[in-house]
Protein backbone atom coordinates (compact mmCIF):
# COMPACT_ATOMS: atom_id res chain seq x y z
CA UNK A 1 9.53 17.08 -11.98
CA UNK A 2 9.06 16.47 -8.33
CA UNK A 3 8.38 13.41 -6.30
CA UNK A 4 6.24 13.60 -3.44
CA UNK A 5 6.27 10.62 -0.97
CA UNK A 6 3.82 9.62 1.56
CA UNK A 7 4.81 7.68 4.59
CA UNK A 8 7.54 6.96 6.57
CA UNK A 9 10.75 7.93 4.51
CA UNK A 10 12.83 10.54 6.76
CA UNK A 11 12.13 13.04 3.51
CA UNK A 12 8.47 14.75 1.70
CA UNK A 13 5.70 13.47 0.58
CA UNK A 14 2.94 12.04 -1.30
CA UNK A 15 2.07 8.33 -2.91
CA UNK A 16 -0.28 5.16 -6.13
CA UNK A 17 -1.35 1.55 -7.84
CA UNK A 18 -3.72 -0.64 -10.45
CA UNK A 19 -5.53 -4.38 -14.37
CA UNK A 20 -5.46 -5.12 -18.01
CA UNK A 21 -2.07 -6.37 -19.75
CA UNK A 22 -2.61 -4.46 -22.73
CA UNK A 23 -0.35 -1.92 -25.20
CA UNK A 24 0.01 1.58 -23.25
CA UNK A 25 -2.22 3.25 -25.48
CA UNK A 26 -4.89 0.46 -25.63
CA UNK A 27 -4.83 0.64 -22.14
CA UNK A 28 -4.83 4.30 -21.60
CA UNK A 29 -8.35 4.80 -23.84
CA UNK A 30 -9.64 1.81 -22.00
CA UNK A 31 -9.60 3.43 -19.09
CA UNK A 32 -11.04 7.12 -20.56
CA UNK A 33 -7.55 8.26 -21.39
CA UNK A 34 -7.04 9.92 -25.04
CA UNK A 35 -4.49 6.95 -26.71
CA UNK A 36 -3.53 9.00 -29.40
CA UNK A 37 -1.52 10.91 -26.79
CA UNK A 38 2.06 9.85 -25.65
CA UNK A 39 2.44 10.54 -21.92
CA UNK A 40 6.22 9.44 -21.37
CA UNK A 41 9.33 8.38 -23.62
CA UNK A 42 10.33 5.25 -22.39
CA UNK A 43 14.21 3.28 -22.82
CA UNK A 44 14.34 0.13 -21.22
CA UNK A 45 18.19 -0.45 -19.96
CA UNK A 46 20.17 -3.04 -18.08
CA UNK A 47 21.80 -1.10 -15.21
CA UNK A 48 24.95 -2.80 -16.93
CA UNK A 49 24.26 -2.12 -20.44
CA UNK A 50 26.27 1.21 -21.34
CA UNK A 51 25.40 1.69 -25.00
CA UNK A 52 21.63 2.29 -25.00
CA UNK A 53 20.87 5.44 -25.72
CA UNK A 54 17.59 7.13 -24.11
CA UNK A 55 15.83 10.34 -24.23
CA UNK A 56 15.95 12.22 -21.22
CA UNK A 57 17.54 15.56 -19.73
CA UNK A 58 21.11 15.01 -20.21
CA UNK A 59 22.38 16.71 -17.34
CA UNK A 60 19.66 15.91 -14.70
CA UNK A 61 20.57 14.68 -10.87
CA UNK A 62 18.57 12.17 -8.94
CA UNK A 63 17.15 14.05 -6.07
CA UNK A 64 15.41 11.03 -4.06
CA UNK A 65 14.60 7.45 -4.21
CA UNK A 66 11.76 5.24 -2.91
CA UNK A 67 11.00 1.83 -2.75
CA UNK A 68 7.45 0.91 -3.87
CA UNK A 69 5.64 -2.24 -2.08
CA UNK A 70 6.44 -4.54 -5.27
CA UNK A 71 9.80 -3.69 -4.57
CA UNK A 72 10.37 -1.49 -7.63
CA UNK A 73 12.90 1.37 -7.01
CA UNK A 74 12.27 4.37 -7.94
CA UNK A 75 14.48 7.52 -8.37
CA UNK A 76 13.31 11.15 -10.02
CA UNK A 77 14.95 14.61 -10.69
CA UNK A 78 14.49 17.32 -12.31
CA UNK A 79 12.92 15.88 -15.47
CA UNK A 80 14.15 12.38 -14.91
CA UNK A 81 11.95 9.44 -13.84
CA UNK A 82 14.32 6.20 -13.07
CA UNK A 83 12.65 2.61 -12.33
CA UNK A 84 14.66 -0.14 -11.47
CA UNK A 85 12.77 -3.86 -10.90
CA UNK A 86 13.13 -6.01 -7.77
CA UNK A 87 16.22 -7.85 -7.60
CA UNK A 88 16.26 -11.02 -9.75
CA UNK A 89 15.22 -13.95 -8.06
CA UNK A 90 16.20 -17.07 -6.70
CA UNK A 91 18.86 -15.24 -5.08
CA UNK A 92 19.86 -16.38 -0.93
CA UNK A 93 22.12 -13.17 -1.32
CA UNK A 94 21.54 -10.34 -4.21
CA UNK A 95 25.25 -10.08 -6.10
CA UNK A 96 26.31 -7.78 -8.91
CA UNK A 97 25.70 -10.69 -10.94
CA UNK A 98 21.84 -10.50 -10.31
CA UNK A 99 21.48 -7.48 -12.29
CA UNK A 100 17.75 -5.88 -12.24
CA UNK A 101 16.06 -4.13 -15.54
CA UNK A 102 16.10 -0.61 -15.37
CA UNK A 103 13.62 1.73 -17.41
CA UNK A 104 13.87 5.58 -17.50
CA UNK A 105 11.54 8.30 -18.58
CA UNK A 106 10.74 11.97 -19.25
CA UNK A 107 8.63 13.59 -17.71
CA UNK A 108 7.83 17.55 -18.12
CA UNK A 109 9.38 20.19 -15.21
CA UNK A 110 5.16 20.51 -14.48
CA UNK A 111 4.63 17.03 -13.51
CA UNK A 112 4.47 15.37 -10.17
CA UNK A 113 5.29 11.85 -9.75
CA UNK A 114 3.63 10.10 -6.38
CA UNK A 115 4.41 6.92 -5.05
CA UNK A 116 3.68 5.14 -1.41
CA UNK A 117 5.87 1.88 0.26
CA UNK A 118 2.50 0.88 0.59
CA UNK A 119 1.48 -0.05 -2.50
CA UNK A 120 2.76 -0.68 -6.24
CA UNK A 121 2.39 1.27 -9.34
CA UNK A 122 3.40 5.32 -9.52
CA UNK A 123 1.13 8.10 -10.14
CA UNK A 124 1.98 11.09 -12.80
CA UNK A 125 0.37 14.81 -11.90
CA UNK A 126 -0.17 16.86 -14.98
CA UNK A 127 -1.76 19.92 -14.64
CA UNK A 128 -5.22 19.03 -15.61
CA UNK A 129 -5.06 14.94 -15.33
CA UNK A 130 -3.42 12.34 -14.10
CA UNK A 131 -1.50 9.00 -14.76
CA UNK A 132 -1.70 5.88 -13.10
CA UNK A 133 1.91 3.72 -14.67
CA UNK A 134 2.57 0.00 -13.67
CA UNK A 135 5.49 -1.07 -11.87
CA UNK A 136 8.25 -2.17 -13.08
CA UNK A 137 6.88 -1.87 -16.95
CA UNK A 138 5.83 2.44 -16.35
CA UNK A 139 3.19 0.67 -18.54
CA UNK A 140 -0.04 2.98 -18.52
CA UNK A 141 -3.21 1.73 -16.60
CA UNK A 142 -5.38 4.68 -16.41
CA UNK A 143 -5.51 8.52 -17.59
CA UNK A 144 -7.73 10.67 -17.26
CA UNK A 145 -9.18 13.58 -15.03
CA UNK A 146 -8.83 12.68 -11.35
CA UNK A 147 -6.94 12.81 -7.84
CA UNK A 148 -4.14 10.96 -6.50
CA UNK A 149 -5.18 9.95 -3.13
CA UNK A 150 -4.24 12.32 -0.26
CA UNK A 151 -2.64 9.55 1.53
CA UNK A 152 -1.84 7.16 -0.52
CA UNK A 153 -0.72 8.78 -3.86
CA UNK A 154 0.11 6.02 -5.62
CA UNK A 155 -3.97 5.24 -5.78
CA UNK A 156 -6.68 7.37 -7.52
CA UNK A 157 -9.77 8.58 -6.55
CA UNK A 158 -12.36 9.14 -9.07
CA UNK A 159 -15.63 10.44 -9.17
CA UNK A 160 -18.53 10.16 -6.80
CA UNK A 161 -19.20 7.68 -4.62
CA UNK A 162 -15.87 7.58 -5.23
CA UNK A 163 -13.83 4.80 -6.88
CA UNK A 164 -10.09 3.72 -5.93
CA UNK A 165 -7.66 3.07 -8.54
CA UNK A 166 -4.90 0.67 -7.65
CA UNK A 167 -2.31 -1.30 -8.97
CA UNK A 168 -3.04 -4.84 -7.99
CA UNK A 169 -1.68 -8.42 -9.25
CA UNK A 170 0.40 -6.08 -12.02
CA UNK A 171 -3.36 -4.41 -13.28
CA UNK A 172 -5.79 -1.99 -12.77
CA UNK A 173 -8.00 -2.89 -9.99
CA UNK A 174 -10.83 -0.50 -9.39
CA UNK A 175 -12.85 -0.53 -5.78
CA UNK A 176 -16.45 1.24 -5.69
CA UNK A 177 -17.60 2.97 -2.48
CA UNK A 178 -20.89 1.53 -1.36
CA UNK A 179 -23.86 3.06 -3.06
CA UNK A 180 -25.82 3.13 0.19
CA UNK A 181 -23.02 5.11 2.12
CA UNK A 182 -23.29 8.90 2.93
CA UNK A 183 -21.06 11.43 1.66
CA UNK A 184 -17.47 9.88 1.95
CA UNK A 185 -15.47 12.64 0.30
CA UNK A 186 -12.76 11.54 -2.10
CA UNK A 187 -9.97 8.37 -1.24
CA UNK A 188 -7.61 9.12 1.51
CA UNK A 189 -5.75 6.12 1.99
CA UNK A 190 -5.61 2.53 0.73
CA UNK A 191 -3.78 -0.07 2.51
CA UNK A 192 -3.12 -3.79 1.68
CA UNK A 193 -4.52 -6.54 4.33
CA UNK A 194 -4.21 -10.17 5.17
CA UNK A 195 -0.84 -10.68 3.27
CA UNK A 196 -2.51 -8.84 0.40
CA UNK A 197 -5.73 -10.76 0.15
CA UNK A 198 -7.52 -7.77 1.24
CA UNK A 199 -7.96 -4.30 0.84
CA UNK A 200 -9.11 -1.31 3.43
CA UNK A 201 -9.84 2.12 2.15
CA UNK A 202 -10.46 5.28 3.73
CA UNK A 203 -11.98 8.21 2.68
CA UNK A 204 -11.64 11.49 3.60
CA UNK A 205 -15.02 12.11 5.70
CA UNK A 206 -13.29 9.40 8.31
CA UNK A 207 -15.46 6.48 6.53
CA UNK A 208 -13.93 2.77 5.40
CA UNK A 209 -14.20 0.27 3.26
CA UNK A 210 -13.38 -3.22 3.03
CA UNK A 211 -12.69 -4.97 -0.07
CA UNK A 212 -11.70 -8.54 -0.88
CA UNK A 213 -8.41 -8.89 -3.98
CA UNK A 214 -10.99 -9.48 -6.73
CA UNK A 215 -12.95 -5.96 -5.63
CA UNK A 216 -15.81 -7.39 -4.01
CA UNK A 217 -16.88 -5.08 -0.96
CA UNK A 218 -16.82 -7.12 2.28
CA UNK A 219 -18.40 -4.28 4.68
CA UNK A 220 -17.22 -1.64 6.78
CA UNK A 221 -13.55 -1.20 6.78
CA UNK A 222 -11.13 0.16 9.26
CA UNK A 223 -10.20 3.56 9.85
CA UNK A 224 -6.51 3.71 8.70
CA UNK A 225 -6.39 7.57 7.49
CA UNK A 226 -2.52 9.05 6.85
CA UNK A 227 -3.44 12.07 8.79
CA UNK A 228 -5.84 11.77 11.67
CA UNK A 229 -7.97 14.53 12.48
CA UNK A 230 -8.55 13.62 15.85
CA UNK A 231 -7.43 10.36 17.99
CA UNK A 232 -7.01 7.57 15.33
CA UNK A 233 -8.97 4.68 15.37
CA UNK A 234 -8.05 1.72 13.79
CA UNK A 235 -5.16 -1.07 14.41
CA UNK A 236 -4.20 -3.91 12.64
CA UNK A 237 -2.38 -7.09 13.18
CA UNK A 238 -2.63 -10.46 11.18
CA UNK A 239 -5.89 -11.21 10.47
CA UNK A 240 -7.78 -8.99 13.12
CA UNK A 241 -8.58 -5.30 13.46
CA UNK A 242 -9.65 -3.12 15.69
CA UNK A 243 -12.35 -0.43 15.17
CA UNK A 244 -13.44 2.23 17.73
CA UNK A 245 -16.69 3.82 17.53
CA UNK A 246 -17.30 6.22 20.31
CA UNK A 247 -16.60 4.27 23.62
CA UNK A 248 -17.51 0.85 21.57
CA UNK A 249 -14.19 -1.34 20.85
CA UNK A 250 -14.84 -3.66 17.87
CA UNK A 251 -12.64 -6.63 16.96
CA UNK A 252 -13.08 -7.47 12.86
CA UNK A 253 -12.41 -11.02 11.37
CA UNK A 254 -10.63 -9.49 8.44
CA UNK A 255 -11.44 -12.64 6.64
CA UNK A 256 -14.62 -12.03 6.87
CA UNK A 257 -15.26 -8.39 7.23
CA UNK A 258 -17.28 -9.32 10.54
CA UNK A 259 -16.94 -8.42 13.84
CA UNK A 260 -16.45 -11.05 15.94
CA UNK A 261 -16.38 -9.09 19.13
CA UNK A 262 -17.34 -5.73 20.79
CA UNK A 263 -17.00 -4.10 24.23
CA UNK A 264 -17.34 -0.80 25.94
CA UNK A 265 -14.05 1.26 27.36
CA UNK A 266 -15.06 3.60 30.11
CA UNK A 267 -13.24 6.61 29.54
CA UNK A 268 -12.91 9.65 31.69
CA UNK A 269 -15.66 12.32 30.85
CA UNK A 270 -14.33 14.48 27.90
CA UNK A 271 -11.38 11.99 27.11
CA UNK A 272 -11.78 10.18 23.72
CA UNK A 273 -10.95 6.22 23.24
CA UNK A 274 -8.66 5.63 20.39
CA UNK A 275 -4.85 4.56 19.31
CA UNK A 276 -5.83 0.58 18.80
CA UNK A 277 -2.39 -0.88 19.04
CA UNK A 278 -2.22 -4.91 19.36
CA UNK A 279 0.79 -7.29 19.73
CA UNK A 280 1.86 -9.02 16.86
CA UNK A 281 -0.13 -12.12 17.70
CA UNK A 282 -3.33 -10.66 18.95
CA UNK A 283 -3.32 -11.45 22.30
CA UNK A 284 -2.69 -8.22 23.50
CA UNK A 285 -4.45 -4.84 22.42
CA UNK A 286 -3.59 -1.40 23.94
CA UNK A 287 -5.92 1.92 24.00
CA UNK A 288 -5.66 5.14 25.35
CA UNK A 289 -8.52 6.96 27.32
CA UNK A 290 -6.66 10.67 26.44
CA UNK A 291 -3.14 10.17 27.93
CA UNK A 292 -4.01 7.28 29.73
CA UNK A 293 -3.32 3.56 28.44
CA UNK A 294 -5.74 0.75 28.86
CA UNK A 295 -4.07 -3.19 28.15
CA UNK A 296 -6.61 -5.57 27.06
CA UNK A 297 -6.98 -9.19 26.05
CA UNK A 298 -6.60 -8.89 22.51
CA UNK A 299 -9.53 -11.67 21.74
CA UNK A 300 -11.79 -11.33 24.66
CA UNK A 301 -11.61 -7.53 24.77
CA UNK A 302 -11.45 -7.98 28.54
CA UNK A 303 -9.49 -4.90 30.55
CA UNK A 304 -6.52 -6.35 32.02
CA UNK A 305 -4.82 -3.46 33.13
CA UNK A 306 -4.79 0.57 33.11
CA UNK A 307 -1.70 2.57 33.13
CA UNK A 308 -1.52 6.24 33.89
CA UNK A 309 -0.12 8.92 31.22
CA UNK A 310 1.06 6.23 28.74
CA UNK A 311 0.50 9.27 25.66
CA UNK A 312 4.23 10.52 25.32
CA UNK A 313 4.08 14.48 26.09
CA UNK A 314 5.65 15.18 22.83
CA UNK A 315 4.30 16.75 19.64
CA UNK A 316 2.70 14.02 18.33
CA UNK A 317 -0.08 13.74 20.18
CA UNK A 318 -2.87 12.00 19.92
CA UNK A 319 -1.19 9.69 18.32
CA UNK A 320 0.05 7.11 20.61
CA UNK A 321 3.29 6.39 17.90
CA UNK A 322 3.91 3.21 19.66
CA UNK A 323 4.61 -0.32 18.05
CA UNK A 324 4.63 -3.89 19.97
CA UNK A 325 7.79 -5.95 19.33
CA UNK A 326 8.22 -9.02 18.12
CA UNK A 327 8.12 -10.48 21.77
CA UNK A 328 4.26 -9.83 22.09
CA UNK A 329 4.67 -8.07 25.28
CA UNK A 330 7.09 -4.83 25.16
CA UNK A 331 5.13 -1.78 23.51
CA UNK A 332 8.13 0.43 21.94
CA UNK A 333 6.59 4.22 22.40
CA UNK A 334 8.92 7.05 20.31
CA UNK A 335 8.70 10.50 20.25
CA UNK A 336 10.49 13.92 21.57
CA UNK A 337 13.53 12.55 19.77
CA UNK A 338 13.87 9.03 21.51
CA UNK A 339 11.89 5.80 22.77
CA UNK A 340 10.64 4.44 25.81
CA UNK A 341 9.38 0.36 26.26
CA UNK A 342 6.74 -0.07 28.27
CA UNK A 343 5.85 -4.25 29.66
CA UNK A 344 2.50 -4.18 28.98
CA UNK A 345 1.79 -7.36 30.77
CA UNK A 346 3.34 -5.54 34.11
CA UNK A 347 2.27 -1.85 33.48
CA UNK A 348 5.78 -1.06 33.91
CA UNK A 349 8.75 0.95 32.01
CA UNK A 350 12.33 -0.64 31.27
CA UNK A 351 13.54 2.28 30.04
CA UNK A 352 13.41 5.93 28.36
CA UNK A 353 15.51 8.62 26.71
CA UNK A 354 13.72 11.93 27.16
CA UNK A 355 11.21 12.72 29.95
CA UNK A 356 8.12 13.38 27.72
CA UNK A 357 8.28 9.84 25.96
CA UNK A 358 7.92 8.39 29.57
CA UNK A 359 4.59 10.77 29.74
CA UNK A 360 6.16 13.70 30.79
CA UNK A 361 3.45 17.02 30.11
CA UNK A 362 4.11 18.63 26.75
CA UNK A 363 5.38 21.64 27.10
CA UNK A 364 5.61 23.99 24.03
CA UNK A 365 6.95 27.16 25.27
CA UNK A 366 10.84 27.76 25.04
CA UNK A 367 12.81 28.70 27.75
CA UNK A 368 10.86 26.86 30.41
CA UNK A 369 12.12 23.99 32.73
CA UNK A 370 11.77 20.63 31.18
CA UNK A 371 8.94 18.83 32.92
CA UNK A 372 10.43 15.87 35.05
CA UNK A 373 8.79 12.29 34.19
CA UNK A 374 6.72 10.81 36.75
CA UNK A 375 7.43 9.24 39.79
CA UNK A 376 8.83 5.94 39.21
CA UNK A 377 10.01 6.71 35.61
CA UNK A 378 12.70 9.74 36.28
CA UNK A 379 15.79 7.31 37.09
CA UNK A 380 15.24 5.17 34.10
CA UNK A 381 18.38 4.28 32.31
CA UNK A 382 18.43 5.20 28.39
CA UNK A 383 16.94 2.98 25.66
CA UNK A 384 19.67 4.13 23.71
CA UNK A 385 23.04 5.17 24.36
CA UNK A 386 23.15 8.20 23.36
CA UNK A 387 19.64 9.59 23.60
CA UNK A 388 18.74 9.32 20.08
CA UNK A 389 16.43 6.97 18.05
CA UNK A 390 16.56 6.54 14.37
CA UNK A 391 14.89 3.51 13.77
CA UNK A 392 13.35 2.85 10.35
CA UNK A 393 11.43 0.32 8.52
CA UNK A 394 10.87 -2.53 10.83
CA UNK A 395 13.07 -0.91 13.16
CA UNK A 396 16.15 -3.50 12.82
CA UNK A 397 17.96 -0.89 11.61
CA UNK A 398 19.03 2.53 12.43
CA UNK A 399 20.15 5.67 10.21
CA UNK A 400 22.38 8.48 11.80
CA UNK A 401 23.15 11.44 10.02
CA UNK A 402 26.70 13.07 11.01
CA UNK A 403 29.77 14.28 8.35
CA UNK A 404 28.52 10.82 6.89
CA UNK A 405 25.46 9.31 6.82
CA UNK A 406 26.33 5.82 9.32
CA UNK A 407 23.77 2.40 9.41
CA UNK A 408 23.45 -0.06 12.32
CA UNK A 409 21.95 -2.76 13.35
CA UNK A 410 22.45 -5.39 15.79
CA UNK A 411 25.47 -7.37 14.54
CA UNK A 412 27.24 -4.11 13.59
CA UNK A 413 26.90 -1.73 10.53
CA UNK A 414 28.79 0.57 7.93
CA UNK A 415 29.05 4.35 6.26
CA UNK A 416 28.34 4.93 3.41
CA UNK A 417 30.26 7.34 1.35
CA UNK A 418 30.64 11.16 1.45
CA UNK A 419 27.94 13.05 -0.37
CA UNK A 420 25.83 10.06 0.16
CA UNK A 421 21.60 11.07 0.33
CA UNK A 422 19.28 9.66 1.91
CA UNK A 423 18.52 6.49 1.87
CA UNK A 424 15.41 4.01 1.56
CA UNK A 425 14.94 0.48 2.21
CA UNK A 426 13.20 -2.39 0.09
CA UNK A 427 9.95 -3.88 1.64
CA UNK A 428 12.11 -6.92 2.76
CA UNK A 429 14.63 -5.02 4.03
CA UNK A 430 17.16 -6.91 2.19
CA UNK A 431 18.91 -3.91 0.03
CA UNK A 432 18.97 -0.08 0.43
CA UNK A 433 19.46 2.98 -2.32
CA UNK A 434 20.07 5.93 -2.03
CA UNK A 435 21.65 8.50 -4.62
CA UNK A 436 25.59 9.89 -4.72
CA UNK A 437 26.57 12.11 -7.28
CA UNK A 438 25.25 11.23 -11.14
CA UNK A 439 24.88 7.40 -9.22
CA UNK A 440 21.92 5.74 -7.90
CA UNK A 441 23.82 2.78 -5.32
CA UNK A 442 22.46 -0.28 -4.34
CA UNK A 443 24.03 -1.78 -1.38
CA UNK A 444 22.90 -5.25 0.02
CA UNK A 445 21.41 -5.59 3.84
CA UNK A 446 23.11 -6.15 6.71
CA UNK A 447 26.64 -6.34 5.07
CA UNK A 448 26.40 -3.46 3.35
CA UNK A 449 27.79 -4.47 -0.04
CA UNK A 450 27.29 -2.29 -3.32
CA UNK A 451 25.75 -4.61 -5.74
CA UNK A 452 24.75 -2.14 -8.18
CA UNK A 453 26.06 1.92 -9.22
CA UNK A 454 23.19 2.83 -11.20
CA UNK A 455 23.77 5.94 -13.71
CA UNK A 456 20.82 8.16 -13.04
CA UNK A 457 20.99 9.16 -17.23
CA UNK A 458 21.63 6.80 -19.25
CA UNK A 459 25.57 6.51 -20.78
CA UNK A 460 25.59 7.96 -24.40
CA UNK A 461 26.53 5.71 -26.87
């Protein structure tokens, strides 16, 4: 079995989600699946209960782990499927004490399980259909003949106008594309809005959708696909989005579904607007004309400022890869390898680790003298000490991979142990996992403290 991932974790892949709290079987011919059929053996375990015996490949090896947006962990080999439940709560501080429920399944060598950060719920690939499970239960909420989502493969897309299948609320939740719309092509990606309260999906034909929790479609959605074809062109933050059209600049009431505001961005002939990135609270909105960066007032959509090759020359373009942080004002820009902060109230750079984040040309043939930043950005001092960014998640914290695999953050950090993979962190950042040996370890954030050694098979009896 193989796990494919798709997002953000520094390995592969691929990712899925879902409504009725019904038996697996009920649910599976609910939902056109054949419920005479038995997709998975399932064991349910306590991570500290030795003596349960399970049915599973006795010798298989975790290979990677993922956290799902529920907070289920999730760990596969070979044959093995491993799901362990968010950490018991009320807990200020998870302790070994806390213990969460762990179930484990089998899977055959054939199947592909998905799963995405962004959403619950994990997706089985057979070789002629396909399996949406709940998380934590692995209880079945759909079978039948259909597509994981490119993007996000922890949703479905079925038929057309094409549904999405999601986990949602612990169920099935299905979304249908308008009737009205042209050809969308199947579900791309499917992203949860508004602290959950609303969902955006994007189909593959560059199309969106938005939907409210209970499925009813709002309007025109945001374009949020996992891999742009051309400049992206959506942005969220809170409650607003952002939605480029050509050279028209649209600010959506996600509430709502309306727009509440539109402008025009004069580009350069032959340079596209895109890359919608806004401050955490709104009130400031950056776009690119090509390589150049435009600041606006986040809710007037009035130009406040433009800033000349702001598009890192690295190989990520056109994707701006840039973030605000939390102080609403300092847009953190990574690529070639390192960062660079631009003040996008002043239009000016604090710092920057390799020319080409600092807009430096791209230059793709070896061997040839590294382009020199421009004027007023080559004497920069680093953003980092050493050159090197490996931020993840939120970016609080930072993975470096040497003879050991080393985490840090600002009030310090720790190693973790020799023949250590690579880890993942919960949505709240408050554990990480990651799989040594026969183990899958739990450790809690910041201090770094193994709450939980996981066997990957279950002990015999």
């Amino acid at each position: 079995m193989a796990l494919a991932f798709a997002s953000a974790a520094p390995f592969a892949c691929h990712p899925t989600r879902g409504v009725d709290d019904v038996p697996n079987a009920a649910n599976a011919a609910n939902h056109g699946g054949d419920a005479s059929r038995s997709v998975v053996a399932l064991a349910t375990v306590s991570s500290s209960d030795a003596s349960t015996a399970v049915q599973q490949a006795p010798s298989d090896v975790a290979t990677t782990v993922q956290f799902l947006a529920d907070g289920t962990l999730i760990a596969t080999g070979t044959e093995t499927l491993l799901a362990r439940a968010p950490t018991p709560t009320p807990t200020p501080t998870p302790t070994p004490t806390a213990r969460a429920a762990v179930k484990r399944l089998v899977i055959g060598k054939t199947t592909m399980a998905q799963a995405s950060p962004e959403l619950a719920g994990l997706v089985l690939r057979g070789e002629t259909e396909v399996t949406l499970l709940a998380t934590p239960s692995l209880d079945v909420l759909y079978r039948g003949a259909s597509e994981p989502a490119m993007g996000t493969g922890n949703a479905v897309s079925v038929g057309e106008p094409p549904q999405a299948l999601l986990q949602f609320g612990g169920k099935l939740l299905r979304l249908s594309a308008p009737k009205s719309a042209p050809a969308l092509g199947p579900v791309e990606t499917v992203r949860l809005l508004l602290s959950q309260t609303r969902i955006n999906v994007t189909y593959t034909e560059g199309a969106s959708a938005l939907f409210d929790q209970n499925g009813t479609l709002l309007g025109e959605g945001v374009p949020l696909p996992a891999f742009p074809r051309n400049v992206p062109r959506g942005g969220v933050a809170g409650d607003v989005a952002y939605r480029v059209t050509g050279s028209r600049l649209a600010r959506i009431d996600l509430k709502t579904g309306k727009a509440t505001r539109a402008t025009t961005v004069r580009c350069k002939k032959d340079e596209e607007l895109g890359n919608p990135t806004p401050s955490p609270n709104g009130e400031l909105l950056v776009v690119t004309c090509g390589g150049d960066g435009v600041v606006l007032d986040g809710r007037t959509l009035v130009e406040r400022r433009r800033i000349d090759r702001v598009m890192p020359g690295c190989d990520n373009w056109p994707m701006l890869s840039g973030r605000f942080l939390p102080d609403n004002r300092t847009l953190l820009l990574e690529g070639c390898g390192g960062e660079a902060k631009l003040d996008a109230t002043t239009g000016r750079y604090q710092c920057g680790d390799a020319p080409g984040v600092l807009g430096a040309p791209y230059m793709m043939m070896m061997g040839q003298n590294v382009p020199a930043a421009p004027t007023g950005r080559d004497k920069l001092p680093l953003c980092n000490a050493d050159g090197q960014a490996n931020r993840v998640g939120r970016g609080v914290y930072s993975f470096f991979y040497g003879e050991k695999i080393s985490v840090k953050h600002a009030g310090g950090g720790f190693e973790l142990e020799d023949g250590a993979g690579l880890p993942a962190l919960s949505p709240d950042e408050s554990v990480m996992a990651y799989v040594r040996g026969a183990l899958v370890i739990v450790r809690a954030l910041p201090s770094g403290k193994i709450l939980e050694e996981i066997p990957f098979v279950a002990p015999g009896p």
